[in-house]
PDB file of N, CA and C in Angstrom:
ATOM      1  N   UNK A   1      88.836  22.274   4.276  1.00  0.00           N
ATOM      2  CA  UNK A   1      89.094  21.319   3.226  1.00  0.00           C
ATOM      3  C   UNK A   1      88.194  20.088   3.362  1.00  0.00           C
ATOM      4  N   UNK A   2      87.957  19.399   4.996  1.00  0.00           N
ATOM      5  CA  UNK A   2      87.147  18.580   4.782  1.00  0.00           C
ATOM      6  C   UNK A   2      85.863  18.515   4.494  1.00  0.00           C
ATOM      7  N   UNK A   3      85.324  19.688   4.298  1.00  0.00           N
ATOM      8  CA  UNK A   3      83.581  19.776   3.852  1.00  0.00           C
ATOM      9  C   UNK A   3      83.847  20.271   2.479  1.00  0.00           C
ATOM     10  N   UNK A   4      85.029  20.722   1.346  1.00  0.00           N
ATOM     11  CA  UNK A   4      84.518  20.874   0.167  1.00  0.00           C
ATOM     12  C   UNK A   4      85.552  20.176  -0.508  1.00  0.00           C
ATOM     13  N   UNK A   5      85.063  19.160  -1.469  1.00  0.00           N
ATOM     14  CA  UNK A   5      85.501  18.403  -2.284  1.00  0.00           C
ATOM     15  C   UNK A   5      86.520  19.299  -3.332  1.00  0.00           C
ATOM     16  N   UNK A   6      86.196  20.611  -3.496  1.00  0.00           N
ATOM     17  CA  UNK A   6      86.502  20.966  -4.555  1.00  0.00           C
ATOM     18  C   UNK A   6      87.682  21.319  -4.177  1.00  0.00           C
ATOM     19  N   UNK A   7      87.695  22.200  -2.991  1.00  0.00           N
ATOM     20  CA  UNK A   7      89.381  23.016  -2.544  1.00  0.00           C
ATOM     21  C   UNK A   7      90.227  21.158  -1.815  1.00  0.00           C
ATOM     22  N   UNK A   8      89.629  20.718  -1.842  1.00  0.00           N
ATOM     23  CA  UNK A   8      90.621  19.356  -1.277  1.00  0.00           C
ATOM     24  C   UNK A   8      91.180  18.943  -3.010  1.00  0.00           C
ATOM     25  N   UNK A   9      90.785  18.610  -4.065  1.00  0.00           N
ATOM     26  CA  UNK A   9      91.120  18.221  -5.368  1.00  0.00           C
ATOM     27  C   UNK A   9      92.109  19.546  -5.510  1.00  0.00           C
ATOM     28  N   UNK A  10      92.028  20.632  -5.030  1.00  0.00           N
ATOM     29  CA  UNK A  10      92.650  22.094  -5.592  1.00  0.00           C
ATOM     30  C   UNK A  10      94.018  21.768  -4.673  1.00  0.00           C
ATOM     31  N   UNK A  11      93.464  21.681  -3.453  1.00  0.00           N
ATOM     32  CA  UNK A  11      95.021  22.081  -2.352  1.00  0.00           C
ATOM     33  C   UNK A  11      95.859  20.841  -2.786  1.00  0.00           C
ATOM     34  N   UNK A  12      95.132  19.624  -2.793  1.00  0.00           N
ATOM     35  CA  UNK A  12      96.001  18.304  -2.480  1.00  0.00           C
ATOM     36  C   UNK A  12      94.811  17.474  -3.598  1.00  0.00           C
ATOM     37  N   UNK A  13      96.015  17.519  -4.943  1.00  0.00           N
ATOM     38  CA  UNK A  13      95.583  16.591  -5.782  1.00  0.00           C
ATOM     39  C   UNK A  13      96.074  15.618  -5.949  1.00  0.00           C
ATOM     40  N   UNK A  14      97.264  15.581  -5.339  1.00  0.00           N
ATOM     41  CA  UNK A  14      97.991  13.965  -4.912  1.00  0.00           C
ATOM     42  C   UNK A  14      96.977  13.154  -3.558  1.00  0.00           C
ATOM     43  N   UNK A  15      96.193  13.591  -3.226  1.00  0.00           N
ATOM     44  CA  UNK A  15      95.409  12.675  -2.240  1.00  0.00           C
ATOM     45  C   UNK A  15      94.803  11.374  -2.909  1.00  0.00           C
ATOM     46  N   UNK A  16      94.780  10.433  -2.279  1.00  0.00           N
ATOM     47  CA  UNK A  16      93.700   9.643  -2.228  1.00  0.00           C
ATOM     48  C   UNK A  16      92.670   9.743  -1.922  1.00  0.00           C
ATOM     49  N   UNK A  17      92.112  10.699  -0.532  1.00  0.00           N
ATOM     50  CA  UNK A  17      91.010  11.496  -0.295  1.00  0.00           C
ATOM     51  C   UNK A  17      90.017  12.026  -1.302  1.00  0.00           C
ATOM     52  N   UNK A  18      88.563  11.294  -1.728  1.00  0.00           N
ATOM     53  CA  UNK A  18      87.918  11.924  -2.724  1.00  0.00           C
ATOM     54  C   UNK A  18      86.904  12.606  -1.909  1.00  0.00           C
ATOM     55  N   UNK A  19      85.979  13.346  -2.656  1.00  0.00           N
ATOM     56  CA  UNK A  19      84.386  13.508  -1.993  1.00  0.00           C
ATOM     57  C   UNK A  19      84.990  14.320  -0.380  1.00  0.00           C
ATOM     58  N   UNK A  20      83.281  14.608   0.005  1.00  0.00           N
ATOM     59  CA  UNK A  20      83.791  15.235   1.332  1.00  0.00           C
ATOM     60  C   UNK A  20      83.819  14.436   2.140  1.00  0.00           C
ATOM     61  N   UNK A  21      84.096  14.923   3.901  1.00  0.00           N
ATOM     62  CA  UNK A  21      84.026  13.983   4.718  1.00  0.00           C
ATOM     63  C   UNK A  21      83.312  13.716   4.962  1.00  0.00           C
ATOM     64  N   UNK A  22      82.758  12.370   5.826  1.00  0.00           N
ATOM     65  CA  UNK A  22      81.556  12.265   6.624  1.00  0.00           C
ATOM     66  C   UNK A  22      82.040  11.926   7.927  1.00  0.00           C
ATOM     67  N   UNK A  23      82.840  12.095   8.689  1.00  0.00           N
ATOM     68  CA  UNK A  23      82.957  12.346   9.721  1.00  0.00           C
ATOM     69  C   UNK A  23      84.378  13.337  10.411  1.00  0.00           C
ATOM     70  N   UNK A  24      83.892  14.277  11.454  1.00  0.00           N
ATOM     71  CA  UNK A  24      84.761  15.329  11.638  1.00  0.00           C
ATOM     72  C   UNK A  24      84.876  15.561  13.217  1.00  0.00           C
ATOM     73  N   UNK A  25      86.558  15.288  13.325  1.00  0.00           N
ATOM     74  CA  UNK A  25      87.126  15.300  14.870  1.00  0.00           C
ATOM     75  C   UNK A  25      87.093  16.674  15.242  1.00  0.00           C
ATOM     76  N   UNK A  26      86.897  17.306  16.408  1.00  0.00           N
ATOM     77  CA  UNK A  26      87.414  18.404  17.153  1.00  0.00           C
ATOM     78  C   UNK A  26      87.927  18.937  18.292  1.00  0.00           C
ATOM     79  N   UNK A  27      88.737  19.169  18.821  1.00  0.00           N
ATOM     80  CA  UNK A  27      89.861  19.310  19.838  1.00  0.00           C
ATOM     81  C   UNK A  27      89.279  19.721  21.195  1.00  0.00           C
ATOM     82  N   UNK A  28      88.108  20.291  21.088  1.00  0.00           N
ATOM     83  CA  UNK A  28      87.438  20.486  22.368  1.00  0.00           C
ATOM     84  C   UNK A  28      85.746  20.599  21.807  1.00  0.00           C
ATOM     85  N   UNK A  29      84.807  20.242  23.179  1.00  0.00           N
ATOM     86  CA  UNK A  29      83.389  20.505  23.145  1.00  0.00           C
ATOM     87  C   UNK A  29      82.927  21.601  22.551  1.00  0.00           C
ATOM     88  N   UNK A  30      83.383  23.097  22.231  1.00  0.00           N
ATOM     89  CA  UNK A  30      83.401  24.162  22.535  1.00  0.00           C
ATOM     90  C   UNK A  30      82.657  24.289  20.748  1.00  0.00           C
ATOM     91  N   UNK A  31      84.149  23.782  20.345  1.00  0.00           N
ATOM     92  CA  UNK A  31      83.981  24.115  18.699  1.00  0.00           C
ATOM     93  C   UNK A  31      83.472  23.139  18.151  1.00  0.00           C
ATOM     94  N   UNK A  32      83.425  22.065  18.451  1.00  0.00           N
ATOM     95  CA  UNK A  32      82.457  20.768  18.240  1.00  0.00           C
ATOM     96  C   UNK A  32      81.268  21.125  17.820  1.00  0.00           C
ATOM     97  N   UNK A  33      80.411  21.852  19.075  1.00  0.00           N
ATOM     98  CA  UNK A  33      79.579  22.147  19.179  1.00  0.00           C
ATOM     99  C   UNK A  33      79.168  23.485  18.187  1.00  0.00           C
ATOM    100  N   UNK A  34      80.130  24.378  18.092  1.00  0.00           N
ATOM    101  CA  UNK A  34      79.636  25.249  16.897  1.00  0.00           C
ATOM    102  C   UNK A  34      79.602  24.758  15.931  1.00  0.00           C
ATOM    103  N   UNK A  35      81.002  24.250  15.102  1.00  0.00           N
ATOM    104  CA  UNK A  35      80.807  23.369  13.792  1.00  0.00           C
ATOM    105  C   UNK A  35      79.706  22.691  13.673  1.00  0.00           C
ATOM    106  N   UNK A  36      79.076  21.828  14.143  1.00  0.00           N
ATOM    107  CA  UNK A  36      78.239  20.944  13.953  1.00  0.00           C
ATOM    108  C   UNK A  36      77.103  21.530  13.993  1.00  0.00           C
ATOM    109  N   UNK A  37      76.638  23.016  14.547  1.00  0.00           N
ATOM    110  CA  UNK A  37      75.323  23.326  14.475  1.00  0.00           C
ATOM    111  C   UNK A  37      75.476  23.811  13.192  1.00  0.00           C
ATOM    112  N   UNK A  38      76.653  24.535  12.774  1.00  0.00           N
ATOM    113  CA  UNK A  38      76.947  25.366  11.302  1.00  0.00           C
ATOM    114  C   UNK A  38      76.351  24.483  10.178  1.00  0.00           C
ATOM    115  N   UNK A  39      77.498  23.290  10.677  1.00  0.00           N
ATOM    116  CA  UNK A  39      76.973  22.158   9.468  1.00  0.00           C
ATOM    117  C   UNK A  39      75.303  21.692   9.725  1.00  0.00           C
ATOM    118  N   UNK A  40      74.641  21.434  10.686  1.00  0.00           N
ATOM    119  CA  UNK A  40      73.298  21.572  10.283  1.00  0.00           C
ATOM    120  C   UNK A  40      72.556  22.790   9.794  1.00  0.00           C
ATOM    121  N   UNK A  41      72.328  23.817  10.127  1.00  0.00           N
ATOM    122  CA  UNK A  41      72.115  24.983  10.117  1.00  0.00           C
ATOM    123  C   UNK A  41      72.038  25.324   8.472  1.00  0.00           C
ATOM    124  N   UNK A  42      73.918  25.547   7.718  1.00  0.00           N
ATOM    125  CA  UNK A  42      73.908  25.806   6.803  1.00  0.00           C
ATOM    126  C   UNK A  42      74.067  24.472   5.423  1.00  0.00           C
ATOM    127  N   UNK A  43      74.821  23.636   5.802  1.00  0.00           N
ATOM    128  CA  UNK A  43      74.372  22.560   5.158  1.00  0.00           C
ATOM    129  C   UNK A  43      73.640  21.562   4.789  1.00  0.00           C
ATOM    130  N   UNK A  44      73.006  21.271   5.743  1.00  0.00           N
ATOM    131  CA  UNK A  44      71.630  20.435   5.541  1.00  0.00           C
ATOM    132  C   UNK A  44      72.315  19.076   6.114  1.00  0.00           C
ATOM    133  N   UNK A  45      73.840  19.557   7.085  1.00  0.00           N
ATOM    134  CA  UNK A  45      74.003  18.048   7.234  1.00  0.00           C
ATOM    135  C   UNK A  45      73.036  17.028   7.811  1.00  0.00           C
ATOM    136  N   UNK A  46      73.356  15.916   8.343  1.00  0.00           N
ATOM    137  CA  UNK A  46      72.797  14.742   9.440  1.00  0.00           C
ATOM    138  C   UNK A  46      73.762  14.805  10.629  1.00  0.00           C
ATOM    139  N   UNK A  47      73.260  14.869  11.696  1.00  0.00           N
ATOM    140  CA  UNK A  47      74.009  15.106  12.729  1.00  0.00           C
ATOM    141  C   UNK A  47      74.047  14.015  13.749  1.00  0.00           C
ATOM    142  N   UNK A  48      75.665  13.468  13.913  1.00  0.00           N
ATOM    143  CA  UNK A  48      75.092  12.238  15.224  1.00  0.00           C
ATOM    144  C   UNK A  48      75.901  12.384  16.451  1.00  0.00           C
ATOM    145  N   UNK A  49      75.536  13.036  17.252  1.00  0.00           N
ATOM    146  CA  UNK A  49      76.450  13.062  18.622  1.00  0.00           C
ATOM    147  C   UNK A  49      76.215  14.212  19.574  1.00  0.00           C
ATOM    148  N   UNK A  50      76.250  14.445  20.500  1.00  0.00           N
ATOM    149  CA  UNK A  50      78.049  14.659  20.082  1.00  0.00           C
ATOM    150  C   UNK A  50      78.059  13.399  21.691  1.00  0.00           C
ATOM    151  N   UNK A  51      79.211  12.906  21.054  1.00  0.00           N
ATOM    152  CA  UNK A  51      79.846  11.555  22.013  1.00  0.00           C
ATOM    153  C   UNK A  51      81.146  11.845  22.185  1.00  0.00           C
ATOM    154  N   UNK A  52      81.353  12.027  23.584  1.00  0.00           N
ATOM    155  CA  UNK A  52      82.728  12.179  24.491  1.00  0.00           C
ATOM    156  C   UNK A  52      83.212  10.521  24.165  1.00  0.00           C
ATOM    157  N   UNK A  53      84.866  11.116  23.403  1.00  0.00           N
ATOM    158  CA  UNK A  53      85.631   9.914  24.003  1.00  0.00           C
ATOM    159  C   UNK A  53      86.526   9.828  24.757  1.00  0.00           C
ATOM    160  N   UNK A  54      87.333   8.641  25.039  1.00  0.00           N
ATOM    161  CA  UNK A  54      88.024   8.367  26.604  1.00  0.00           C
ATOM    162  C   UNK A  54      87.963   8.401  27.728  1.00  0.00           C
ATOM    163  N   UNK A  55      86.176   8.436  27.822  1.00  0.00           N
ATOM    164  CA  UNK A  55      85.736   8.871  29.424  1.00  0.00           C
ATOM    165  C   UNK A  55      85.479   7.023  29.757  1.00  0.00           C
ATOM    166  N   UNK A  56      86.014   6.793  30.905  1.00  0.00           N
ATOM    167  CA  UNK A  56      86.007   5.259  31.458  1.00  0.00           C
ATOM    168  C   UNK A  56      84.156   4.827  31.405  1.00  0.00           C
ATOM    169  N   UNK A  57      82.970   5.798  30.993  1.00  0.00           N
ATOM    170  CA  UNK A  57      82.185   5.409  30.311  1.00  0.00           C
ATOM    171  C   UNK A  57      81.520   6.434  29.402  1.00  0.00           C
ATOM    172  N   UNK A  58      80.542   5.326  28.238  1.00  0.00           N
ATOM    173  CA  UNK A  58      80.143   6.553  27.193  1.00  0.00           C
ATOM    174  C   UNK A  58      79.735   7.744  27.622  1.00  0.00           C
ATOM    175  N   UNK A  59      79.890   8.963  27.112  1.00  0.00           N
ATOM    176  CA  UNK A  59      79.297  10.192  27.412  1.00  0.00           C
ATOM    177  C   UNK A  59      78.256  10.948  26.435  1.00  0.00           C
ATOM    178  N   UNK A  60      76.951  10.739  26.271  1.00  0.00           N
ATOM    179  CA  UNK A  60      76.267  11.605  24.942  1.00  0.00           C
ATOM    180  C   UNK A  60      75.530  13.150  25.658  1.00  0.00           C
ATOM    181  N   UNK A  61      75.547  13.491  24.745  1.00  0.00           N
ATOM    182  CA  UNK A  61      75.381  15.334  25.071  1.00  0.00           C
ATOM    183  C   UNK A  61      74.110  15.276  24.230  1.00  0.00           C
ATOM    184  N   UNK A  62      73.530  16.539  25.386  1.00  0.00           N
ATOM    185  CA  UNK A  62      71.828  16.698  24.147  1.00  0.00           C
ATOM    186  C   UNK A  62      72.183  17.823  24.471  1.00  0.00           C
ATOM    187  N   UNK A  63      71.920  18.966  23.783  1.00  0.00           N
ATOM    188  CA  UNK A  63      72.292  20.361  24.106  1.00  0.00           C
ATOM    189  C   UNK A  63      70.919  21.436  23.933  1.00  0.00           C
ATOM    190  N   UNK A  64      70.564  22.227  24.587  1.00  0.00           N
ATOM    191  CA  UNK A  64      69.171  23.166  24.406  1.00  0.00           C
ATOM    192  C   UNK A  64      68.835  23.338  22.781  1.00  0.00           C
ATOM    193  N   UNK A  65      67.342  23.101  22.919  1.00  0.00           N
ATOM    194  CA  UNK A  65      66.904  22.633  21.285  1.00  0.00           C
ATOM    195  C   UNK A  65      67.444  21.939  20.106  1.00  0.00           C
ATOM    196  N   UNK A  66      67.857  20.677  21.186  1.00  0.00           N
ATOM    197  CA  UNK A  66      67.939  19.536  20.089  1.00  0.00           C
ATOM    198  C   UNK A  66      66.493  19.448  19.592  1.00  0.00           C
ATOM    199  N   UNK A  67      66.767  18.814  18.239  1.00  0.00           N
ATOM    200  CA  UNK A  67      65.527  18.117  17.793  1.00  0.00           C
ATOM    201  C   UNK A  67      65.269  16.750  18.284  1.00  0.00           C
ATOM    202  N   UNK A  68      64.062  16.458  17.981  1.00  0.00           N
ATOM    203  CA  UNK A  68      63.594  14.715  17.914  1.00  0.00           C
ATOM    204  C   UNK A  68      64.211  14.091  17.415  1.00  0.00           C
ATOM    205  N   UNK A  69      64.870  14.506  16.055  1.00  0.00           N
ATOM    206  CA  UNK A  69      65.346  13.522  15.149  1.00  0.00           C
ATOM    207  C   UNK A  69      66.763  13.290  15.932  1.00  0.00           C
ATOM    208  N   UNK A  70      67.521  14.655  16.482  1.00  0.00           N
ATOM    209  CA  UNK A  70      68.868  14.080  17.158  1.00  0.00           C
ATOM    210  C   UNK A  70      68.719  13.096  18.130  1.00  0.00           C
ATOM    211  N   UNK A  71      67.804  13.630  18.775  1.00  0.00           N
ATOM    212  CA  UNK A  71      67.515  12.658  20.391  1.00  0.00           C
ATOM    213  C   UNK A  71      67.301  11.430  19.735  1.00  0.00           C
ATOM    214  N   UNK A  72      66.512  11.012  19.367  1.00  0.00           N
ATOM    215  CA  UNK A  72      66.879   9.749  18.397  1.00  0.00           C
ATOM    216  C   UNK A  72      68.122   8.816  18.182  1.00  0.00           C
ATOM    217  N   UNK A  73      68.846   9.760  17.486  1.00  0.00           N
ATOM    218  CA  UNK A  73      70.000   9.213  16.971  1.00  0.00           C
ATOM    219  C   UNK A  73      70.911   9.270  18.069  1.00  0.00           C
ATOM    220  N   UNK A  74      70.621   9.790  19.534  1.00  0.00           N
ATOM    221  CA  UNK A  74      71.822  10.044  20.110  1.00  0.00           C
ATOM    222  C   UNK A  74      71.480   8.598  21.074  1.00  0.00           C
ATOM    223  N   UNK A  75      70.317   8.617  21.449  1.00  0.00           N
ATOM    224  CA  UNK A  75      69.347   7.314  22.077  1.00  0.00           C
ATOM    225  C   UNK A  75      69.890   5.665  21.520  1.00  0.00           C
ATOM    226  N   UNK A  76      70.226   5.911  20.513  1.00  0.00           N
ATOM    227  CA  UNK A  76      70.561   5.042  19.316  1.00  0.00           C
ATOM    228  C   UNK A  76      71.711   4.723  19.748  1.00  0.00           C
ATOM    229  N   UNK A  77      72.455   5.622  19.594  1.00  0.00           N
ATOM    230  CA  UNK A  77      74.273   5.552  20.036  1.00  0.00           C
ATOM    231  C   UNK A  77      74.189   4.761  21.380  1.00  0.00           C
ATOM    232  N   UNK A  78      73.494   5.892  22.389  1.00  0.00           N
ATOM    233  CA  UNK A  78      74.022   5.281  23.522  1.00  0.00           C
ATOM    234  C   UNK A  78      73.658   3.669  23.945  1.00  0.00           C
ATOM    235  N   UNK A  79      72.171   3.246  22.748  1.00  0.00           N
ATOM    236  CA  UNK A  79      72.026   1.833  23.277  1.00  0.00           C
ATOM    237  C   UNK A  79      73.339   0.710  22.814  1.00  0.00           C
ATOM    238  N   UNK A  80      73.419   1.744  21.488  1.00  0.00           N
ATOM    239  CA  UNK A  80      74.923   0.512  20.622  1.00  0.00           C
ATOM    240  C   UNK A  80      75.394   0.458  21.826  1.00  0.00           C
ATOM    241  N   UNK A  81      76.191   1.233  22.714  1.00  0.00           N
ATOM    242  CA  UNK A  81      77.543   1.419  23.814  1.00  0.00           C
ATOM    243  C   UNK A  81      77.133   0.633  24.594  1.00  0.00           C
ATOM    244  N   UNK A  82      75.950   0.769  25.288  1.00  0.00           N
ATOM    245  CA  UNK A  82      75.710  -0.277  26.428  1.00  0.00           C
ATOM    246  C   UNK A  82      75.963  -1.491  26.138  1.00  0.00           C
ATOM    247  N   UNK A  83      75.001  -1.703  24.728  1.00  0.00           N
ATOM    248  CA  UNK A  83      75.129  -3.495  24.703  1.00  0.00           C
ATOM    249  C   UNK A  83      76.868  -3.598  24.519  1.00  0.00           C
ATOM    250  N   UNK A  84      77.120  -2.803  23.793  1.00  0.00           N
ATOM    251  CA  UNK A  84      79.037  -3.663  23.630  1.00  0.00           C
ATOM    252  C   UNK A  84      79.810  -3.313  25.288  1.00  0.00           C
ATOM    253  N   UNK A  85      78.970  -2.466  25.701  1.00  0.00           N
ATOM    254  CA  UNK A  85      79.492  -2.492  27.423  1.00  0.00           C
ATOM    255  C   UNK A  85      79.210  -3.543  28.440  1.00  0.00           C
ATOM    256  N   UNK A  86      77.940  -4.133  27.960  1.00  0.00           N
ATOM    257  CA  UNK A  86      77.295  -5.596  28.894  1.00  0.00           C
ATOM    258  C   UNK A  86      78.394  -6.533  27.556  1.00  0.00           C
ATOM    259  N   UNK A  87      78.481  -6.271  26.611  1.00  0.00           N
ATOM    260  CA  UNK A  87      79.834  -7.580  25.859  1.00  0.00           C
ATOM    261  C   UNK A  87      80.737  -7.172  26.565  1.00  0.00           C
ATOM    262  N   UNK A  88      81.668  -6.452  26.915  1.00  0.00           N
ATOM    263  CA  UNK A  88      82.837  -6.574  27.342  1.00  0.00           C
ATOM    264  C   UNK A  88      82.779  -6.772  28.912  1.00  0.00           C
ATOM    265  N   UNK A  89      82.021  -6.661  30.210  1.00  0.00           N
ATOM    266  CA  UNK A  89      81.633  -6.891  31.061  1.00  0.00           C
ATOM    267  C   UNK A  89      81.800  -8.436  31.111  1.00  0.00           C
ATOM    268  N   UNK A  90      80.772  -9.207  30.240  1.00  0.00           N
ATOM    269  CA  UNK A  90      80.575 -10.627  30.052  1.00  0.00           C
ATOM    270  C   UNK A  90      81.648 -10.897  30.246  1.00  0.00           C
ATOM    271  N   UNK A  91      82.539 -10.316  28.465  1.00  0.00           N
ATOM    272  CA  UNK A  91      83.842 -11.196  28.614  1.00  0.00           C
ATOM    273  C   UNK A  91      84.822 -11.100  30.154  1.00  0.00           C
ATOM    274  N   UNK A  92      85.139 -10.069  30.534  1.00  0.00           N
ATOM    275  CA  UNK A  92      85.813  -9.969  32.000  1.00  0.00           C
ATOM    276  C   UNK A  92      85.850 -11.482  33.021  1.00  0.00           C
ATOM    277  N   UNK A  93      84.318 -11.416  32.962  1.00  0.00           N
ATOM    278  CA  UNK A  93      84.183 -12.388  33.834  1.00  0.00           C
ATOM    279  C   UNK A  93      84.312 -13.746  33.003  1.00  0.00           C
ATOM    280  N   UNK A  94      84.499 -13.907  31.518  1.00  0.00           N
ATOM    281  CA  UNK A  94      84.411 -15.166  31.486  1.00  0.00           C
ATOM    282  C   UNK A  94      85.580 -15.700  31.568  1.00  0.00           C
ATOM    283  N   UNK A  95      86.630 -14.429  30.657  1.00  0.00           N
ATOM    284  CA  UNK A  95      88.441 -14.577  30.265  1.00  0.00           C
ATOM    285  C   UNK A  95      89.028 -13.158  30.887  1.00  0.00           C
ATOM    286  N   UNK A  96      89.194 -13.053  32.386  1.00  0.00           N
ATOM    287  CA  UNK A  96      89.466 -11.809  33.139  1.00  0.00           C
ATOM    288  C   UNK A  96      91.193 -11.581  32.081  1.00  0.00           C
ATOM    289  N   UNK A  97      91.662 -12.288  31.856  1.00  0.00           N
ATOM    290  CA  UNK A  97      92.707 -11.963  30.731  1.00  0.00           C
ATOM    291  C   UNK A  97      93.120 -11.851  29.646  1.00  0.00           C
ATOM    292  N   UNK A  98      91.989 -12.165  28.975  1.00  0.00           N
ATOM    293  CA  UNK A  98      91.804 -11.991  27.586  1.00  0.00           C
ATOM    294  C   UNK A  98      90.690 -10.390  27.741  1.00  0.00           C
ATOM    295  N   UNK A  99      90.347 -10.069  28.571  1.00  0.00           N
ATOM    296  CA  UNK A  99      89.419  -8.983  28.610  1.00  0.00           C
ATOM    297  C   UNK A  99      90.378  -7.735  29.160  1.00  0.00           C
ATOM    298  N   UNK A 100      91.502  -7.759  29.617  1.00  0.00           N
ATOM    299  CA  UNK A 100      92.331  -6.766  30.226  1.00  0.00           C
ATOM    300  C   UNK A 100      93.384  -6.579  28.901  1.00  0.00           C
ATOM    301  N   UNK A 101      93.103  -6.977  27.561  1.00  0.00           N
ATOM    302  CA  UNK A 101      94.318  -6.897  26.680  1.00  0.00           C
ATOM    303  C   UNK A 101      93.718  -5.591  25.707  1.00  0.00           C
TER     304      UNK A 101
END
């Protein structure tokens, strides 16, 4: 349902949900990783990740024959994380209790 607009208007026309998604959770690495080649592969998506969350630090994955253009975008990600990782670092030390909330 979340990649076709059309069966989401069909199943659930009481949604607020229009258009497709642009971003899609998955329960383990496994299928992550298939979906997302599918969706490049057969859709022509844009692909950005794949980024582990809840690991006590960022985690980005490059997987055998990524492209340039992913490595890129994944390069990208991981610089966003650092800098908001040297921000929250800062704060620690400036407000060790305002940084533990």
């Amino acid at each position: 349902m979340a990649v076709s607009p059309d069966m989401l208007e069909q199943n659930y026309p009481f949604s607020m949900l229009k258009g497709g998604a642009n971003v899609l959770i998955f329960p383990d690495l496994a299928s992550a990783n298939m979906a997302y080649k599918l969706l490049l592969k057969l859709g022509g998506a844009e692909t950005l990740g794949t980024v582990l969350m809840g690991m006590s630090k960022p985690v980005h994955l490059l997987t055998r024959g990524t492209e340039v253009e992913e490595i890129v975008n994944a390069v990208a990600i991981a610089v966003v994380d650092a800098q908001e990782n040297e921000v929250s670092a800062q704060r620690a030390i400036v407000d060790p209790v305002e940084a533990g909330k």
